[in-house]
Each structure stands twice: as C-alpha cells, then as structure tokens.
C-alpha atoms as a PDB file:
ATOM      1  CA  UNK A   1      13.159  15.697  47.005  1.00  0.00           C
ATOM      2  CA  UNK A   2      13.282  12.236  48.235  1.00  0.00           C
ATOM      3  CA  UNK A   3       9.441  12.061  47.850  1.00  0.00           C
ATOM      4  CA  UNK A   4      10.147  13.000  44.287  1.00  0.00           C
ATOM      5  CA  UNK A   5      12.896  10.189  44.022  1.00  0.00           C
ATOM      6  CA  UNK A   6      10.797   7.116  45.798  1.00  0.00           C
ATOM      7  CA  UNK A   7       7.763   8.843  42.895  1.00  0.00           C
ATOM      8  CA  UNK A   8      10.085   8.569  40.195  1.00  0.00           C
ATOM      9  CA  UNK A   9       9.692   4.733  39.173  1.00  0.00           C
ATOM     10  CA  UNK A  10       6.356   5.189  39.246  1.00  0.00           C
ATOM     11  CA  UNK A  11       5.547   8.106  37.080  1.00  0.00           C
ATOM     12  CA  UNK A  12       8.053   6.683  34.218  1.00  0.00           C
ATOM     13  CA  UNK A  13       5.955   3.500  34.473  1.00  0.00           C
ATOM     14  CA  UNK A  14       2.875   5.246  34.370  1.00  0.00           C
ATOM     15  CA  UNK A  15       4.352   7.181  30.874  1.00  0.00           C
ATOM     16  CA  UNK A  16       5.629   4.206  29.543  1.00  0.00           C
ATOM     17  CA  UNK A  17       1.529   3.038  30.039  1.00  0.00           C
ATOM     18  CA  UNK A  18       0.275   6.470  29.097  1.00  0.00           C
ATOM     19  CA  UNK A  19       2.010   5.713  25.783  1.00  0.00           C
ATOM     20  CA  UNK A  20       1.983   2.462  25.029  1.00  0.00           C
ATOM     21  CA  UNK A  21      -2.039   3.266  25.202  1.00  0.00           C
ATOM     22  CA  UNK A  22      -1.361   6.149  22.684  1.00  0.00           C
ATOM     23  CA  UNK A  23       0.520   3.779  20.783  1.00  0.00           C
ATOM     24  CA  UNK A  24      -2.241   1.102  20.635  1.00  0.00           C
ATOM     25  CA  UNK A  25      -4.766   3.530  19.660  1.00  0.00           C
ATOM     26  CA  UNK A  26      -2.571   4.944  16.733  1.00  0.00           C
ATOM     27  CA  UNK A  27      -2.693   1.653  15.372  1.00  0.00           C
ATOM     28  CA  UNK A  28      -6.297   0.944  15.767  1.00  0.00           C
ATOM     29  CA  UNK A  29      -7.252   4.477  14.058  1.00  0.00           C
ATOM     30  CA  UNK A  30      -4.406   3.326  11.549  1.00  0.00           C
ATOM     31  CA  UNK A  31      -4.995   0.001  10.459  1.00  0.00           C
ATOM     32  CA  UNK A  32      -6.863  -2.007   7.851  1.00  0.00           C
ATOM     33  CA  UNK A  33      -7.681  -5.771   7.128  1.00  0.00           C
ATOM     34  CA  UNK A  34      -7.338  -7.162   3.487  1.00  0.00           C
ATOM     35  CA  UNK A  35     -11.550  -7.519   4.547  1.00  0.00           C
ATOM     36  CA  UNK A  36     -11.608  -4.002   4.332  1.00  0.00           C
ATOM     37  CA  UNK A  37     -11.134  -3.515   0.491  1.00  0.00           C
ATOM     38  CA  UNK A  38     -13.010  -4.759  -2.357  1.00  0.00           C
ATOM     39  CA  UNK A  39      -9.827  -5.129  -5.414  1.00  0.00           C
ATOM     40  CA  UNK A  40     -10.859  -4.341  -9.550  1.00  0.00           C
ATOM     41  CA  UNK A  41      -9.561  -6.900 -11.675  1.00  0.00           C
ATOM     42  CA  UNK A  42      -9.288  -6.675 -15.861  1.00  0.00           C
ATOM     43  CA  UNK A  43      -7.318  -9.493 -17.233  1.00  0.00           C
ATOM     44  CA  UNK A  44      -6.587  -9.034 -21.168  1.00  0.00           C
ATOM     45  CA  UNK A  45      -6.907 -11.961 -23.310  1.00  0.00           C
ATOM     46  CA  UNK A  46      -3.276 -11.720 -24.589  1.00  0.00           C
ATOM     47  CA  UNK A  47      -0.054  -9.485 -24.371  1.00  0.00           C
ATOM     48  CA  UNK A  48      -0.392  -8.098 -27.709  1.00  0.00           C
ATOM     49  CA  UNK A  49      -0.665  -4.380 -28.561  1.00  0.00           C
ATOM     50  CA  UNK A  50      -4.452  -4.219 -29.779  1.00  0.00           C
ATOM     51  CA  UNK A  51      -5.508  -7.031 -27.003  1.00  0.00           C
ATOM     52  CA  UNK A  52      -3.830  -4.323 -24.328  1.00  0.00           C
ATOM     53  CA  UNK A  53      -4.928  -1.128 -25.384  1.00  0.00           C
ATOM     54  CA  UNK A  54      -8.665  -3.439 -25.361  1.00  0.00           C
ATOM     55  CA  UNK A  55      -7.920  -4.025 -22.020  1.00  0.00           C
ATOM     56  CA  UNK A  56      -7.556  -0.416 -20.804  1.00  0.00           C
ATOM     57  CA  UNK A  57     -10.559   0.799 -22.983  1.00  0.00           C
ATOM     58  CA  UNK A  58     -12.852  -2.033 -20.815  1.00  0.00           C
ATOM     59  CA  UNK A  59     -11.277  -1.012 -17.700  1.00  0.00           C
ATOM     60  CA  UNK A  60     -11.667   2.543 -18.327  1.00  0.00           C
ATOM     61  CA  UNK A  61     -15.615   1.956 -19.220  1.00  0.00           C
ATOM     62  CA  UNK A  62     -16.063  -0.139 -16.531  1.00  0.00           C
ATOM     63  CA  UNK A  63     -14.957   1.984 -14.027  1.00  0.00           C
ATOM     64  CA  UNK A  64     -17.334   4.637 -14.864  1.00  0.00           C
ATOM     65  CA  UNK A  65     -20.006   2.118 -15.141  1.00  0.00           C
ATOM     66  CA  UNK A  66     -19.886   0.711 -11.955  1.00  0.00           C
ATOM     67  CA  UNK A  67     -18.941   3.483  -9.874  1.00  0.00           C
ATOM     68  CA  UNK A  68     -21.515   5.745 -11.814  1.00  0.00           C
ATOM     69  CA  UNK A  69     -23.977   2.928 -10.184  1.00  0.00           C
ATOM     70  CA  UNK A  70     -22.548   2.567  -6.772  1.00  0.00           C
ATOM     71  CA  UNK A  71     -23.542   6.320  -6.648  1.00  0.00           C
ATOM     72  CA  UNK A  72     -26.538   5.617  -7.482  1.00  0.00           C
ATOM     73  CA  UNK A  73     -26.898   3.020  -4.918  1.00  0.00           C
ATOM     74  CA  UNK A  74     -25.698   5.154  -2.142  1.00  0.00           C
ATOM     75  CA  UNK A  75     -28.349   8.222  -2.956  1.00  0.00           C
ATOM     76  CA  UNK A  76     -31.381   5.468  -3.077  1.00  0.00           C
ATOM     77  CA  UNK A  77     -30.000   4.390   0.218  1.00  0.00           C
ATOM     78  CA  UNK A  78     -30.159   7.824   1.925  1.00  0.00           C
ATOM     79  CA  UNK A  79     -33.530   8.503   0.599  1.00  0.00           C
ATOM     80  CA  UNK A  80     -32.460  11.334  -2.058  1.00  0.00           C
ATOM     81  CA  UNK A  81     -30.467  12.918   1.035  1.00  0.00           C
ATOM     82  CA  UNK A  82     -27.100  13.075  -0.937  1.00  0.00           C
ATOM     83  CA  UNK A  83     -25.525  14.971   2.032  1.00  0.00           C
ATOM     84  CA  UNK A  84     -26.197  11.945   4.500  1.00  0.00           C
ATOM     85  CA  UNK A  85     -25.444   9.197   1.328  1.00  0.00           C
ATOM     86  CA  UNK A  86     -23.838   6.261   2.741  1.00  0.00           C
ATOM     87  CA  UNK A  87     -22.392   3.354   1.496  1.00  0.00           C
ATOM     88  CA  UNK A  88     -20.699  -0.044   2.956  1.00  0.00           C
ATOM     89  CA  UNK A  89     -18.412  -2.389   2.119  1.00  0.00           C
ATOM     90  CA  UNK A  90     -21.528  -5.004   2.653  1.00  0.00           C
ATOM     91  CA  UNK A  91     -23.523  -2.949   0.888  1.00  0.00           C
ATOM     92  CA  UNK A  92     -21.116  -2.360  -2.274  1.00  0.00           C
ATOM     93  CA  UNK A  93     -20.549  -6.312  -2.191  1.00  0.00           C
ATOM     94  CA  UNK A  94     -24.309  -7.365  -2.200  1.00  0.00           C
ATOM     95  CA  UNK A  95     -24.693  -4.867  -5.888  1.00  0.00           C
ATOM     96  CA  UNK A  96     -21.709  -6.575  -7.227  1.00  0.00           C
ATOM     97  CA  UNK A  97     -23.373  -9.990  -6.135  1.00  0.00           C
ATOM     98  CA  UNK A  98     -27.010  -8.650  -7.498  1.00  0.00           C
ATOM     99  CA  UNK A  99     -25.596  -6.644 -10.444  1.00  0.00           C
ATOM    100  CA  UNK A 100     -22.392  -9.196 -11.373  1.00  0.00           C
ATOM    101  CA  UNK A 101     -24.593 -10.451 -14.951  1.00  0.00           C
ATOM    102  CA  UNK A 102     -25.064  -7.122 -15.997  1.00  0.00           C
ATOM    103  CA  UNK A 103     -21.270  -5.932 -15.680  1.00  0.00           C
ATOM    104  CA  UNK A 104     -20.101  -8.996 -17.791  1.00  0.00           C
ATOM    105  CA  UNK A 105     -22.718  -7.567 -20.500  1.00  0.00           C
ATOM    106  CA  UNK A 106     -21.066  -3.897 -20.508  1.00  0.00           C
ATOM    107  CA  UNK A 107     -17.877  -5.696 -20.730  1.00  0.00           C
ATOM    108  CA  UNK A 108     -19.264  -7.707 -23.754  1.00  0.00           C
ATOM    109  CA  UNK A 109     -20.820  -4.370 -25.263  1.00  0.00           C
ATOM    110  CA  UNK A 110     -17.533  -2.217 -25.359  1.00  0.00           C
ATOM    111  CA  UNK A 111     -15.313  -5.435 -26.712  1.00  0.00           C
ATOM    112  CA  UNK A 112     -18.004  -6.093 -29.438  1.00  0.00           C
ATOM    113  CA  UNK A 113     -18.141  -1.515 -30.093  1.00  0.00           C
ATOM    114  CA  UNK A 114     -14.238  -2.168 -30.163  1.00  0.00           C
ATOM    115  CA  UNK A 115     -14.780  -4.838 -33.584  1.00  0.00           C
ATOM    116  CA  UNK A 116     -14.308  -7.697 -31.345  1.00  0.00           C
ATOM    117  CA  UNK A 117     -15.868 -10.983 -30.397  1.00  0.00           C
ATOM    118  CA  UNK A 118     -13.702 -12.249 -27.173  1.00  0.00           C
ATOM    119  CA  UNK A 119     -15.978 -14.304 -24.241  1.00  0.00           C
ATOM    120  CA  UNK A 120     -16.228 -12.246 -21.213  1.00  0.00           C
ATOM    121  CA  UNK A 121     -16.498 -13.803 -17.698  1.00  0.00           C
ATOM    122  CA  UNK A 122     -17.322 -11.417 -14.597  1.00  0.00           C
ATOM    123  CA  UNK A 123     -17.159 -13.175 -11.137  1.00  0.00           C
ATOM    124  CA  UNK A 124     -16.420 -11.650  -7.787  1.00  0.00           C
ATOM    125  CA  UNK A 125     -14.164 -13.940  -5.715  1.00  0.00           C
ATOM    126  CA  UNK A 126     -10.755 -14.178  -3.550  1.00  0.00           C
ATOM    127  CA  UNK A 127      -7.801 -13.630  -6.081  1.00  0.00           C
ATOM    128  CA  UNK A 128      -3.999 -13.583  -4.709  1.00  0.00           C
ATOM    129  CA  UNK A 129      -3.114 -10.042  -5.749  1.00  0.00           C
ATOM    130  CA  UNK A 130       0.659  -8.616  -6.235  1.00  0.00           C
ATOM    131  CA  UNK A 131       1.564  -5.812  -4.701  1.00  0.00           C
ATOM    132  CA  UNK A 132       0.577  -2.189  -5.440  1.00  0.00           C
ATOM    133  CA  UNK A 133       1.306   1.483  -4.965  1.00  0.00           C
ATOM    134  CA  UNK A 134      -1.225   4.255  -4.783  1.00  0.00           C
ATOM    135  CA  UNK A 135       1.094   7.361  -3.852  1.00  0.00           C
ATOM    136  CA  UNK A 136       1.806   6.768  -0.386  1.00  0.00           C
ATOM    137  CA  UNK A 137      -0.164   3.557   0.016  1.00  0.00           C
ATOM    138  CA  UNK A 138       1.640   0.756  -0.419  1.00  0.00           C
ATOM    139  CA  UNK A 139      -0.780  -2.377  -0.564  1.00  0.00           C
ATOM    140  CA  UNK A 140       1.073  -5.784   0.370  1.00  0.00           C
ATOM    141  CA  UNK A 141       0.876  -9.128  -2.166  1.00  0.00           C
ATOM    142  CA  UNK A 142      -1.874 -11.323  -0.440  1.00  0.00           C
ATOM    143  CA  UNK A 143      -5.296 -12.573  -0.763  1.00  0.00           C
ATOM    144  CA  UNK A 144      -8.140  -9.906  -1.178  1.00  0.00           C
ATOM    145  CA  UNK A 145     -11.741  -9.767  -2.260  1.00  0.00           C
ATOM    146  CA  UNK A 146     -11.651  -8.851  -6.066  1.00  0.00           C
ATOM    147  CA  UNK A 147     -14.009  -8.491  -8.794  1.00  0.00           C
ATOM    148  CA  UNK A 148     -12.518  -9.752 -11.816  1.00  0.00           C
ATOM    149  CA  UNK A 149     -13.376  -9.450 -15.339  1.00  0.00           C
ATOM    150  CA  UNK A 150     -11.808 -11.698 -17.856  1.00  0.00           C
ATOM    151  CA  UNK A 151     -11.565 -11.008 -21.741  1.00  0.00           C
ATOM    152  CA  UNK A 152     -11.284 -14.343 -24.152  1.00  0.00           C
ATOM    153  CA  UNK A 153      -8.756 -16.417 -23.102  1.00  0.00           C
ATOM    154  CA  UNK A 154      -7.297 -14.194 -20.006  1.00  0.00           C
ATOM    155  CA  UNK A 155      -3.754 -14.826 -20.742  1.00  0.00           C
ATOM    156  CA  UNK A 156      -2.107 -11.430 -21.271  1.00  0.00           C
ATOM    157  CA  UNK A 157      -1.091  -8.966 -18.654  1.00  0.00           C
ATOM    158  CA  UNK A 158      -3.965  -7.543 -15.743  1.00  0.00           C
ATOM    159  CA  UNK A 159      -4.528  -4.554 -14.375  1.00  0.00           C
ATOM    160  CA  UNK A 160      -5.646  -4.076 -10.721  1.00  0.00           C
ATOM    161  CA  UNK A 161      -6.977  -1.424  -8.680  1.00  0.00           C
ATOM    162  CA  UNK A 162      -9.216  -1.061  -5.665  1.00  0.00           C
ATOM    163  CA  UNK A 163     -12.778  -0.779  -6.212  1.00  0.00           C
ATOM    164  CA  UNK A 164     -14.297  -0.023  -2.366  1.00  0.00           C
ATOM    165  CA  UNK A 165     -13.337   2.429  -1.078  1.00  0.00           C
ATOM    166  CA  UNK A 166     -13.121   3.911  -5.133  1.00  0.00           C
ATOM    167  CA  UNK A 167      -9.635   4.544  -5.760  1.00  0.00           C
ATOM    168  CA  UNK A 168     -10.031   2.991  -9.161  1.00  0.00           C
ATOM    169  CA  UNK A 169     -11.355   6.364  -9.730  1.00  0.00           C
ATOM    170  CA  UNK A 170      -7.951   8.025  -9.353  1.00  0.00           C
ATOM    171  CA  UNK A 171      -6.077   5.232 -10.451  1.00  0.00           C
ATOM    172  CA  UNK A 172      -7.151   5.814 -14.026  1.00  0.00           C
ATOM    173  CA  UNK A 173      -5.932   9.526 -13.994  1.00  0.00           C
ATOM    174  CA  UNK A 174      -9.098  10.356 -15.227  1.00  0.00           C
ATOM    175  CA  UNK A 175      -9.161  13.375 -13.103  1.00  0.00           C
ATOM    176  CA  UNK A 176     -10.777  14.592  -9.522  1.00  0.00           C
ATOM    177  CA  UNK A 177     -14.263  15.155 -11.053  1.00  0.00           C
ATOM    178  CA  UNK A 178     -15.130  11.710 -11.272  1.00  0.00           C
ATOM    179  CA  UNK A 179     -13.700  10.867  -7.186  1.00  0.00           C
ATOM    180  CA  UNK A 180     -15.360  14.251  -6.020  1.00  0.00           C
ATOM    181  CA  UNK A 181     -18.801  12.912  -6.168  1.00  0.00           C
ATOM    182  CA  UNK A 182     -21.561  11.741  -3.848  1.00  0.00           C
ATOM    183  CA  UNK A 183     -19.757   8.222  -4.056  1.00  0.00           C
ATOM    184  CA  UNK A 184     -16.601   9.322  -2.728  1.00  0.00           C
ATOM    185  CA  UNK A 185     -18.122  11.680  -0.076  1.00  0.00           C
ATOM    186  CA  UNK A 186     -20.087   8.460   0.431  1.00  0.00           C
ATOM    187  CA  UNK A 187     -17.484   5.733   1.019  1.00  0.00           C
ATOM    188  CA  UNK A 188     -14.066   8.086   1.918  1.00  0.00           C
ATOM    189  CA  UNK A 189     -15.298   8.850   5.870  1.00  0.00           C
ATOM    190  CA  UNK A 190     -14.902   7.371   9.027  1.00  0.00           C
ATOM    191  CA  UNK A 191     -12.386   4.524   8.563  1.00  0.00           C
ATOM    192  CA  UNK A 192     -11.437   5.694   5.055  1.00  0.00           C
ATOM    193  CA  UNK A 193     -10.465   9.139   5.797  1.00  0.00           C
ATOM    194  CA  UNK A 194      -7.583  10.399   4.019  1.00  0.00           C
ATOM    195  CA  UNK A 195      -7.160   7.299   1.471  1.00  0.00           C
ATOM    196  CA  UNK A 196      -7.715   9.489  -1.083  1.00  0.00           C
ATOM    197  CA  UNK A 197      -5.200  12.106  -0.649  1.00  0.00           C
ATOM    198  CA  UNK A 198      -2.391   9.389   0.039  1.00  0.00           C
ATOM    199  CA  UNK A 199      -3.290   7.665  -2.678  1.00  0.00           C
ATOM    200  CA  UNK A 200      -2.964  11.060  -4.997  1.00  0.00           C
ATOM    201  CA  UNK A 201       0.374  11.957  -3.129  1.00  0.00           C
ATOM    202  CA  UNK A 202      -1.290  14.520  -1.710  1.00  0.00           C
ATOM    203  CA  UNK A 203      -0.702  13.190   2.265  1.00  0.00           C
ATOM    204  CA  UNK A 204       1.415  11.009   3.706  1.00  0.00           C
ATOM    205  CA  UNK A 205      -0.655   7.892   4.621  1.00  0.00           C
ATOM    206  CA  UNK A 206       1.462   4.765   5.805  1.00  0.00           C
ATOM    207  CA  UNK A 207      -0.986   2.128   5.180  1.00  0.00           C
ATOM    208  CA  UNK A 208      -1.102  -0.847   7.721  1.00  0.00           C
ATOM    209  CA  UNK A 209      -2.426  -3.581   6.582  1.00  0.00           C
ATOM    210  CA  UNK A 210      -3.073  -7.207   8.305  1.00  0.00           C
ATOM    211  CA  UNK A 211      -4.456 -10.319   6.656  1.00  0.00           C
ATOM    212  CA  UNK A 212      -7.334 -12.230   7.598  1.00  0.00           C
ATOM    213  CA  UNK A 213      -9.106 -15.300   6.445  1.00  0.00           C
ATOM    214  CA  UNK A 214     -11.761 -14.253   4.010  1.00  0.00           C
ATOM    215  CA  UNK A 215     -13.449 -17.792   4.254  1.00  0.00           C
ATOM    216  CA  UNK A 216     -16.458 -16.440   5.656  1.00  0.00           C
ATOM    217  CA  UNK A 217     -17.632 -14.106   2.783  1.00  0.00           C
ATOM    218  CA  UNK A 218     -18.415 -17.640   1.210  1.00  0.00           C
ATOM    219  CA  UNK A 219     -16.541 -16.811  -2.069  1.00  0.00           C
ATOM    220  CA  UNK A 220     -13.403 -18.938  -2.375  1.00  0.00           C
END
C-alpha cells in the first residue's frame, strides 16, 4: 500500500502526459490554416433586384463550370483511374492560375445570355473575408485565398463560399448529385474528411481554424 502511495504522484503525472499527448494530437487531426482553403467570390455590380438575382445566376453557372473542370483535372491526373483521382490544393490553384482568362469569359457569356453588357474581371488573390457558416463549420473573418469574380462596377452585395475543398457545391443547395462526384471523392479525404457532412448539418464538425501569412503564394 505504501508502494502504491510513494507510485501515486507519478502515475497522475504520467496521465496528465498520457493526455495532454491525446490532447495535442486531437488538435493536429482537428485543425486547419486559412492556407488550407481556396474561398469563391461573386461580387454583383449593384444592390438592385435584377443586378442580384444576375449575381446568383453567374455564381450558380460558375460553380458548375469550374468544378465540372476540376473533375476533370483530377481524372487526367490519375490516368483515367477515377477510383485513385486525386486532387490538391496546389494543384486546384495552378488551374485557376492556368484557366483564370477563360472563367472571366463564362462569366462574360452568361451576363451577355442574361441581356446584359457589365465588364467582368476574374483574378485569384488574398481578399479579407467576413465570417461564414456552413452547418456546423463556422469559418472566422480573416484573410484567405479567394477567387473573385467581379460584375461591372462591383458595388452591390457578394456572395462567398469555399471553392477547395468544394463546398460551393453544397452551398448552392443544388443538391448531393453534384458533391457526390469523382471531385468530391477526390478532394474530401485525408485532411478533409468529414467537411462535407458538417457543412450539410449532417455531423458535428467544430472547425479550428488558425491564420497564417499567405505572403508566400505570391498573390497579395
């Protein structure tokens, strides 16, 4: 017994270790970087009903556009393999870089389908963005990575979502058969696990999220 009692210190300090390690790695598993998201960005060229309801039809388009590409992108990457398609945050960032003129241009196509003749300007940069809830994700105000798209003057009211990993896809309530595709399978693993039920409501996701410079990426 007095074995036991001399012992004692040292097996609380060892559990206090024991789960302070626990604890470390529950963060680590748990927690994201503003570097880890790429943000969607449609800014409407004024507040007024027809300028709005412009907006939503480009963002709606564009969504499907660009994530019907980064799908693309991820089979040609796996060689046709769809089951081992793959697809970065790098490697979603470099076709946004490559494929940035030809975005502005489906932007231009729907606004001139839609009977008008706004200026459209596409560029992928650091943008301070308010906060935002996706279900149980709860992304701070801060700087992120963004691609925004800008009709005529850009002075009504944006909408944001986040474009890597896609949760733009469910964002738009468009419905689970766009997300369950080769590009989600692609991009929601590892890391991203489970971002997609949170952000439905489906799972209970707290999202932590720290902030670092995004100097680096060369695009502020």
């Amino acid at each position: 017994m007095e074995k036991i009692k001399r012992l004692l210190p040292f097996l609380l300090a060892a559990a206090v270790v024991v789960a302070l390690c626990a604890g470390m790695v529950y963060r680590y598993q748990n927690t994201w970087t503003n570097e880890d998201f790429i943000r969607f960005h449609v800014v409407a060229n004024s507040d007024s009903e027809e300028d709005q309801e412009l907006k939503l039809k480009v963002r709606d388009e564009l969504v499907d556009f660009i994530n019907d590409r980064l799908r693309d992108e991820a089979v040609k990457r796996s060689d046709g393999k769809e089951e081992t398609a793959t697809l970065n945050i790098g490697q979603t960032r470099e076709f946004l870089k490559e494929h940035i003129g030809e975005i502005r241009q489906e932007a231009l196509k729907i606004i001139e389908r839609e009977g008008y003749r706004y200026s459209v300007s596409a560029e992928l940069g650091v943008r301070f963005i308010p906060e935002k809830t996706y279900g149980s994700l709860k992304f701070p105000a801060g700087n992120y990575e963004a691609l925004t798209v800008t009709i005529g003057s850009g002075e009504g009211k944006n909408w944001w979502c986040v474009l890597y990993p896609p949760l733009c896809l469910i964002d738009t309530a468009r419905g689970e058969q766009e997300a369950d595709d080769v590009l989600r399978d692609a991009v929601m693993q590892g890391r991203y696990s489970g971002l997609a039920e949170a952000a439905r409501g489906e799972k209970t996701t707290v999202l932590r999220l720290r902030f670092k410079t995004l100097e680096w990426l060369g695009l502020e």
